[in-house]
C-alpha atoms as a PDB file:
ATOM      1  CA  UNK A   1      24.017  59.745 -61.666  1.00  0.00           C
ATOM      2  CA  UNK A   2      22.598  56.295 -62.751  1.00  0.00           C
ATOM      3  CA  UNK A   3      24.082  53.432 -61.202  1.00  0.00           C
ATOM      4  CA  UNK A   4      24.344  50.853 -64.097  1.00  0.00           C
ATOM      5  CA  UNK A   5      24.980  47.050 -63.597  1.00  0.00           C
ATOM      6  CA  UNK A   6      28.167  47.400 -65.218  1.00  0.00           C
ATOM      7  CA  UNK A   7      29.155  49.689 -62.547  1.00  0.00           C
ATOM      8  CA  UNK A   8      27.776  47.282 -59.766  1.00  0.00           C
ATOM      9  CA  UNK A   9      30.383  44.575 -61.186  1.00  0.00           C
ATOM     10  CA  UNK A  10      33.139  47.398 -61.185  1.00  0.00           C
ATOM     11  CA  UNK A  11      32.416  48.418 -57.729  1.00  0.00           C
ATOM     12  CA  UNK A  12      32.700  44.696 -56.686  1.00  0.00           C
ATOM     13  CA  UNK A  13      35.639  44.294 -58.358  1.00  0.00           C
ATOM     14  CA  UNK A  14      37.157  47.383 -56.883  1.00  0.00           C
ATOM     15  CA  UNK A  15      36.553  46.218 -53.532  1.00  0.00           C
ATOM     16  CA  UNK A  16      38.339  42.621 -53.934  1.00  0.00           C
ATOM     17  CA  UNK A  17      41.491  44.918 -55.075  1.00  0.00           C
ATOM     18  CA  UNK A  18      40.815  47.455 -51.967  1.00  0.00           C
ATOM     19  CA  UNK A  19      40.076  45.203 -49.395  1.00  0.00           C
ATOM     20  CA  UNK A  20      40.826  47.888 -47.056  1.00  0.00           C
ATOM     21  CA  UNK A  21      37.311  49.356 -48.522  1.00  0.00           C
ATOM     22  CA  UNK A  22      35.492  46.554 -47.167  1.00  0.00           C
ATOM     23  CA  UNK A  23      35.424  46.950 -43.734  1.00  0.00           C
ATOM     24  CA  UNK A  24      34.331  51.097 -44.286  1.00  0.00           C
ATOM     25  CA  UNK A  25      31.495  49.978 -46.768  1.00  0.00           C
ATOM     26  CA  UNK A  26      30.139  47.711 -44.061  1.00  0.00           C
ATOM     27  CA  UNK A  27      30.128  50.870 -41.147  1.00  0.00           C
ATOM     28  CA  UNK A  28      28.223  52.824 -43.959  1.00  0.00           C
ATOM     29  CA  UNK A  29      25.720  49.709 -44.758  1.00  0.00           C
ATOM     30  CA  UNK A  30      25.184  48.171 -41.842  1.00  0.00           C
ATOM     31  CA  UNK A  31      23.736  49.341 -38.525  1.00  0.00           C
ATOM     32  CA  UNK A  32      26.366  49.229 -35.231  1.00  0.00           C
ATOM     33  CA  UNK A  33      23.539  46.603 -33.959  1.00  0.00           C
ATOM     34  CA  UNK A  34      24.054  44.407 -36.638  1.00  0.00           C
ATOM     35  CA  UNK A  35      27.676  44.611 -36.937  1.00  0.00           C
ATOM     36  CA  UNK A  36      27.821  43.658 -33.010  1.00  0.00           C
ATOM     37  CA  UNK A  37      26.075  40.302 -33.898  1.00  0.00           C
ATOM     38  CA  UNK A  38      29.241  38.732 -34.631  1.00  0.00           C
ATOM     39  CA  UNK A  39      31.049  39.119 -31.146  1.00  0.00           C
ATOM     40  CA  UNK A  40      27.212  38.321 -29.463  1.00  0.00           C
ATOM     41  CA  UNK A  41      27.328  34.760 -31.026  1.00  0.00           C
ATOM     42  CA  UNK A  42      30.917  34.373 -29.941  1.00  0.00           C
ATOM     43  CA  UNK A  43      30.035  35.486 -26.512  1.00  0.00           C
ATOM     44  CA  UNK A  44      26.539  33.200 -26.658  1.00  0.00           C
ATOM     45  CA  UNK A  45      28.219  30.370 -27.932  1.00  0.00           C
ATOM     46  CA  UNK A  46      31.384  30.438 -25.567  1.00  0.00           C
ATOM     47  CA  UNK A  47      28.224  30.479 -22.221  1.00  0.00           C
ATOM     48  CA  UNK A  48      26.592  27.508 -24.058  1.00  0.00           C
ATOM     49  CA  UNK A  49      29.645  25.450 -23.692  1.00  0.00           C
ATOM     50  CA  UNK A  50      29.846  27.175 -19.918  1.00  0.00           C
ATOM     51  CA  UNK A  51      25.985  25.891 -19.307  1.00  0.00           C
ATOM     52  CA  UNK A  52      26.617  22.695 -20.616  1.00  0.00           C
ATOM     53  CA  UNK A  53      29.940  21.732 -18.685  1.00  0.00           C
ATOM     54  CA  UNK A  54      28.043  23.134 -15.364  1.00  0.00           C
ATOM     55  CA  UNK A  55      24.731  20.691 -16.507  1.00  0.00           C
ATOM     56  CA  UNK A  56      27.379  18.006 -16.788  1.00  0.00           C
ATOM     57  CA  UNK A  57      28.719  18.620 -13.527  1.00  0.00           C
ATOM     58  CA  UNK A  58      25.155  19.151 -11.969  1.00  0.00           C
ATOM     59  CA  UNK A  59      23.893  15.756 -13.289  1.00  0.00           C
ATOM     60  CA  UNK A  60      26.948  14.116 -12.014  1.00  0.00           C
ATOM     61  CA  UNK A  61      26.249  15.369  -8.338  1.00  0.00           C
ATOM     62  CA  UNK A  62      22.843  13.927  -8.618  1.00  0.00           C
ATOM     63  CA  UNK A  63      24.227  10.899  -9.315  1.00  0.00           C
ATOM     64  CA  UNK A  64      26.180  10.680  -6.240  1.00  0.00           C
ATOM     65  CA  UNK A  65      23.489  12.245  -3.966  1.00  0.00           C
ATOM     66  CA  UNK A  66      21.021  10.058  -5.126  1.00  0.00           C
ATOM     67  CA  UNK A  67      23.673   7.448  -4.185  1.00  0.00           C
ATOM     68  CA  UNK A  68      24.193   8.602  -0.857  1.00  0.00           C
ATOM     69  CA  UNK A  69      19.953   9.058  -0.144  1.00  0.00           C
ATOM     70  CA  UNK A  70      19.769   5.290  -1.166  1.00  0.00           C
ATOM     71  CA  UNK A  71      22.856   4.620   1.366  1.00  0.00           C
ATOM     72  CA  UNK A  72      21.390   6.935   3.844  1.00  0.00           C
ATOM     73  CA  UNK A  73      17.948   4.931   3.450  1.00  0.00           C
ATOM     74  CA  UNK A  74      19.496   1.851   4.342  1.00  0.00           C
ATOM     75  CA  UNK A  75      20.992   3.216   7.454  1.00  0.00           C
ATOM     76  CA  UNK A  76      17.840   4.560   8.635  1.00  0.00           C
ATOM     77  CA  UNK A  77      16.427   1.164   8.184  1.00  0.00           C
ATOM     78  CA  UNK A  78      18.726  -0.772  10.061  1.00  0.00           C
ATOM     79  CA  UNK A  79      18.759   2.331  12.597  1.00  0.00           C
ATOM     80  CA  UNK A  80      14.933   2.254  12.976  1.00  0.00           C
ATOM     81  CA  UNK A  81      15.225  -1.640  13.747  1.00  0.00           C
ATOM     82  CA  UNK A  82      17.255  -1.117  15.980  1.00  0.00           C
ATOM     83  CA  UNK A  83      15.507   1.680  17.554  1.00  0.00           C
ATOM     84  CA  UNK A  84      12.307  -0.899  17.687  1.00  0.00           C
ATOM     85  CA  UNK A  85      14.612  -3.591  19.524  1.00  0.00           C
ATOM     86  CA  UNK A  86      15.953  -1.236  22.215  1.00  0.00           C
ATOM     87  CA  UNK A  87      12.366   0.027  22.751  1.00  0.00           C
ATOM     88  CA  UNK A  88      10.941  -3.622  23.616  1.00  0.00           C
ATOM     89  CA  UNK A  89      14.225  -3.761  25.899  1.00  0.00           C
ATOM     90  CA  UNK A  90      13.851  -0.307  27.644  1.00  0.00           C
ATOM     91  CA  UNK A  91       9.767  -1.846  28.178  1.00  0.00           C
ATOM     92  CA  UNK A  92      10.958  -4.989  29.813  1.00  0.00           C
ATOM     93  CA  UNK A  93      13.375  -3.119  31.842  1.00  0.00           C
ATOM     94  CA  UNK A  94      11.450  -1.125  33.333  1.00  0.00           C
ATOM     95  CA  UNK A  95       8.706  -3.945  33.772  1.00  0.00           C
ATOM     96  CA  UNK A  96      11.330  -5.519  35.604  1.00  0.00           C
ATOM     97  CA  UNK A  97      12.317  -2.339  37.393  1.00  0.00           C
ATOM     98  CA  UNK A  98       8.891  -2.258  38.334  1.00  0.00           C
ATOM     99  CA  UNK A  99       8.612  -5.759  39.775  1.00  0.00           C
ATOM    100  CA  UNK A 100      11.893  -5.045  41.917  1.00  0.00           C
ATOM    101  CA  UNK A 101      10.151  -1.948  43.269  1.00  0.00           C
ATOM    102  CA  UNK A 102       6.881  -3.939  44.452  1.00  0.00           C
ATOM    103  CA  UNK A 103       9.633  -6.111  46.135  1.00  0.00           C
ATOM    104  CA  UNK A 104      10.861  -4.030  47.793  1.00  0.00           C
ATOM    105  CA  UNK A 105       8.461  -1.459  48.861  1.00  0.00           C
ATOM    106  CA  UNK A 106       5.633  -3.774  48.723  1.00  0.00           C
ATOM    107  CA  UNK A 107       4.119  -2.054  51.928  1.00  0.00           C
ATOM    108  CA  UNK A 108       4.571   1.158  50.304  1.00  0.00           C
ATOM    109  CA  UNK A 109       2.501   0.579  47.113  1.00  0.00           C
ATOM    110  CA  UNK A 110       0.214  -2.221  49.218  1.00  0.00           C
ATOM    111  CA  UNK A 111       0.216  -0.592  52.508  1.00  0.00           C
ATOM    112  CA  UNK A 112      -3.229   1.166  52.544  1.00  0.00           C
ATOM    113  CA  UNK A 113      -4.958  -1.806  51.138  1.00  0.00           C
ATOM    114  CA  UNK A 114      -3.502  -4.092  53.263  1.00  0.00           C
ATOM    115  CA  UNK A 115      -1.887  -3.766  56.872  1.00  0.00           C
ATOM    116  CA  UNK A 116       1.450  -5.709  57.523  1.00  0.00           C
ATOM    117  CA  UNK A 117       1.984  -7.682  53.833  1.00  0.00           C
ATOM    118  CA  UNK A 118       4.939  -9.388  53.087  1.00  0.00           C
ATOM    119  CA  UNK A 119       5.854 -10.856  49.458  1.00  0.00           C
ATOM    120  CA  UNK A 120       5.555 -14.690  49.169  1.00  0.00           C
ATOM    121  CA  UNK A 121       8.674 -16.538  48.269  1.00  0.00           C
ATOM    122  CA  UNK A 122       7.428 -19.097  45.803  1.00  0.00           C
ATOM    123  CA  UNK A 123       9.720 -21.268  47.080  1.00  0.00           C
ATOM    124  CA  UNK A 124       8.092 -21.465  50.690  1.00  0.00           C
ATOM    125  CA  UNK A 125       4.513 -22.236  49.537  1.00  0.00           C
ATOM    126  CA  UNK A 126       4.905 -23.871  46.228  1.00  0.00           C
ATOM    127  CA  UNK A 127       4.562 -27.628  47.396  1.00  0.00           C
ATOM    128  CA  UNK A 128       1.239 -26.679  49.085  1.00  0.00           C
ATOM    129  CA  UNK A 129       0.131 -24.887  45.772  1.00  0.00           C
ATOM    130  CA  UNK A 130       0.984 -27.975  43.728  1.00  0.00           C
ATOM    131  CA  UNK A 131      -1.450 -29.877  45.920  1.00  0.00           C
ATOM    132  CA  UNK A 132      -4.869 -27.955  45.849  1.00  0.00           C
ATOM    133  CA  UNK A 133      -4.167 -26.365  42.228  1.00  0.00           C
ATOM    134  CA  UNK A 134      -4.685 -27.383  38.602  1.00  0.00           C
ATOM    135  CA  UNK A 135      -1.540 -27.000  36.279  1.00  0.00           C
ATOM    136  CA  UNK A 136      -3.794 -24.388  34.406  1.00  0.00           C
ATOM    137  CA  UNK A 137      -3.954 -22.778  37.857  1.00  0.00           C
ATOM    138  CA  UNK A 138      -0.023 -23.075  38.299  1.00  0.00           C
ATOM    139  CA  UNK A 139       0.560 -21.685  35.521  1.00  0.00           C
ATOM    140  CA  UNK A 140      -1.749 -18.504  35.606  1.00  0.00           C
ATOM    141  CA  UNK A 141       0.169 -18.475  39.138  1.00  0.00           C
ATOM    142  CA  UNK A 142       4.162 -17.966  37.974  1.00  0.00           C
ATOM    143  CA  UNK A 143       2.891 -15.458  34.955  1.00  0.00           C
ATOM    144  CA  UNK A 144       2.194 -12.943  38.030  1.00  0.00           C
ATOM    145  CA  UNK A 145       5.216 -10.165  39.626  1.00  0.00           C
ATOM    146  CA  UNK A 146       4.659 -10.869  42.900  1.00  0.00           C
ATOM    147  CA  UNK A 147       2.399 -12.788  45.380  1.00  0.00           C
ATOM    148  CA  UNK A 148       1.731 -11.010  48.645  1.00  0.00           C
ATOM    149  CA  UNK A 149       0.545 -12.164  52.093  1.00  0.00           C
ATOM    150  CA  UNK A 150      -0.863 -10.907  55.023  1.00  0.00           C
ATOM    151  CA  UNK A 151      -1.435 -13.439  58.321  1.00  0.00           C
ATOM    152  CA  UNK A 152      -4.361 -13.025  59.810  1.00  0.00           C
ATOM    153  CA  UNK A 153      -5.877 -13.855  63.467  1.00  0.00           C
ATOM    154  CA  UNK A 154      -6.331 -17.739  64.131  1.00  0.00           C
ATOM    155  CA  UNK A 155      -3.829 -19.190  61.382  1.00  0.00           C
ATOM    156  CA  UNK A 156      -5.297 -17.741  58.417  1.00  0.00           C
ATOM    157  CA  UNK A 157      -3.442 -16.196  55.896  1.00  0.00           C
ATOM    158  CA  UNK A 158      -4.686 -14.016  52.720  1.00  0.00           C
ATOM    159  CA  UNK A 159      -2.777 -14.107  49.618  1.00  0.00           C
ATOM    160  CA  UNK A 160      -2.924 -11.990  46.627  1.00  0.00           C
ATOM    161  CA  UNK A 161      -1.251 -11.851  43.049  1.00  0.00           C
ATOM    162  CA  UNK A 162       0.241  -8.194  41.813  1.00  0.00           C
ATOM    163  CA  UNK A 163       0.948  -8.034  37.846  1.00  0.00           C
ATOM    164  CA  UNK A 164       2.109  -4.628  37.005  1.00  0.00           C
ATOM    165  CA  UNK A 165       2.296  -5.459  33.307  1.00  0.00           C
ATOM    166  CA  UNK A 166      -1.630  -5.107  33.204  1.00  0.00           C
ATOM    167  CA  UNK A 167      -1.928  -8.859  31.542  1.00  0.00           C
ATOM    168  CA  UNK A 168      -4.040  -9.543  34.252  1.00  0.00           C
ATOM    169  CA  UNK A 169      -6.110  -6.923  34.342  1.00  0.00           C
ATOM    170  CA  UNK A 170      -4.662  -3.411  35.427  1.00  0.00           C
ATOM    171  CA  UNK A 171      -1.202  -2.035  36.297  1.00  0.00           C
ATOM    172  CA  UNK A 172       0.194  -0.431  33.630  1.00  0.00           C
ATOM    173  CA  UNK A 173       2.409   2.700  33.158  1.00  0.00           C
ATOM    174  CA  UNK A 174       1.583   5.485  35.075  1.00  0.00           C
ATOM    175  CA  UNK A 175      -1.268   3.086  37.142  1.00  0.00           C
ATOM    176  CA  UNK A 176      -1.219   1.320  40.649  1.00  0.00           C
ATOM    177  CA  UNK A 177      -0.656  -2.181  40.200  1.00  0.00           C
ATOM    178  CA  UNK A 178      -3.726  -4.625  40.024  1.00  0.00           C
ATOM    179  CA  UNK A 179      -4.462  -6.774  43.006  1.00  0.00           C
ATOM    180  CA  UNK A 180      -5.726 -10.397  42.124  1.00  0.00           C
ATOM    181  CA  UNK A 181      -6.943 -12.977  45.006  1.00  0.00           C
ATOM    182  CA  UNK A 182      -5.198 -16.338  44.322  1.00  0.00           C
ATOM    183  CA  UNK A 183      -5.896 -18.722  47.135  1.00  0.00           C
END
């Protein structure tokens, strides 16, 4: 049997009046792969829109983490300040706990160096120092922690300046303090 183009428009025109025929001409034409392709786009098309609502909601958490780095940056900084600040304080308190503890043990950190010492209230001596020191020398005087003395045979005394902040010349953490003579 020839197949004429005559009977191509009659089969065409018998399938538009058996509609019916359509769908069983397309299981005999087409392969099960290709007639799956329909429902596949559906499907692909339907986790597009899925993908791209979940992008959306990814790129608006960014948003408001990179939001809360920049606020978290800004805490740090004022934390880290802060941080700095108490540090100086903690290093002046325990300069001063230092000084307090060369008060009052000042035989047991001076002891072996020097027998009986006592620390100098500025108060008892300081119209005596005003008298045979500069003002240079006064001053280099009250920038120490403590001034000790030790009385001697015959009226003489020996005096000596302790800074445990190692500005002049020693004491620092961990260190015995320095010993400087001063009269």
């Amino acid at each position: 049997m020839v197949f004429e183009v005559r009977d191509y428009y009659d089969f065409v025109r018998l399938l538009h009046e058996h509609p019916e025929w359509q769908e069983e001409l397309r299981r005999l034409v087409l392969t099960r792969k290709i007639l799956e392709l329909p429902e596949i786009v559906r499907e692909l098309a339907e986790a597009q829109k899925r993908t791209e609502q979940r992008v959306e909601e990814l790129a608006e958490a960014q948003k408001q983490l990179a939001e809360a780095q920049k606020r978290t940056e800004e805490k740090l900084g004022v934390l880290t300040k802060r941080v700095d600040k108490l540090s100086g304080e903690v290093r002046n308190l325990r300069g001063d706990m230092l000084e307090i503890r060369y008060r009052q043990r000042a035989f047991g950190f001076f002891g072996r160096i020097v027998s009986r010492v006592r620390v100098v209230d500025w108060q008892e001596i300081w119209s005596e120092l005003e008298q045979r020191l500069t003002e240079p020398e006064l001053e280099d005087l009250l920038s120490l922690d403590i001034l000790l003395s030790r009385h001697l045979k015959a009226g003489w005394a020996a005096q000596a300046g302790v800074s445990g902040g190692g500005s002049l010349g020693g004491g620092g953490r961990g260190r015995r303090p320095a010993c400087l003579a001063a009269c």
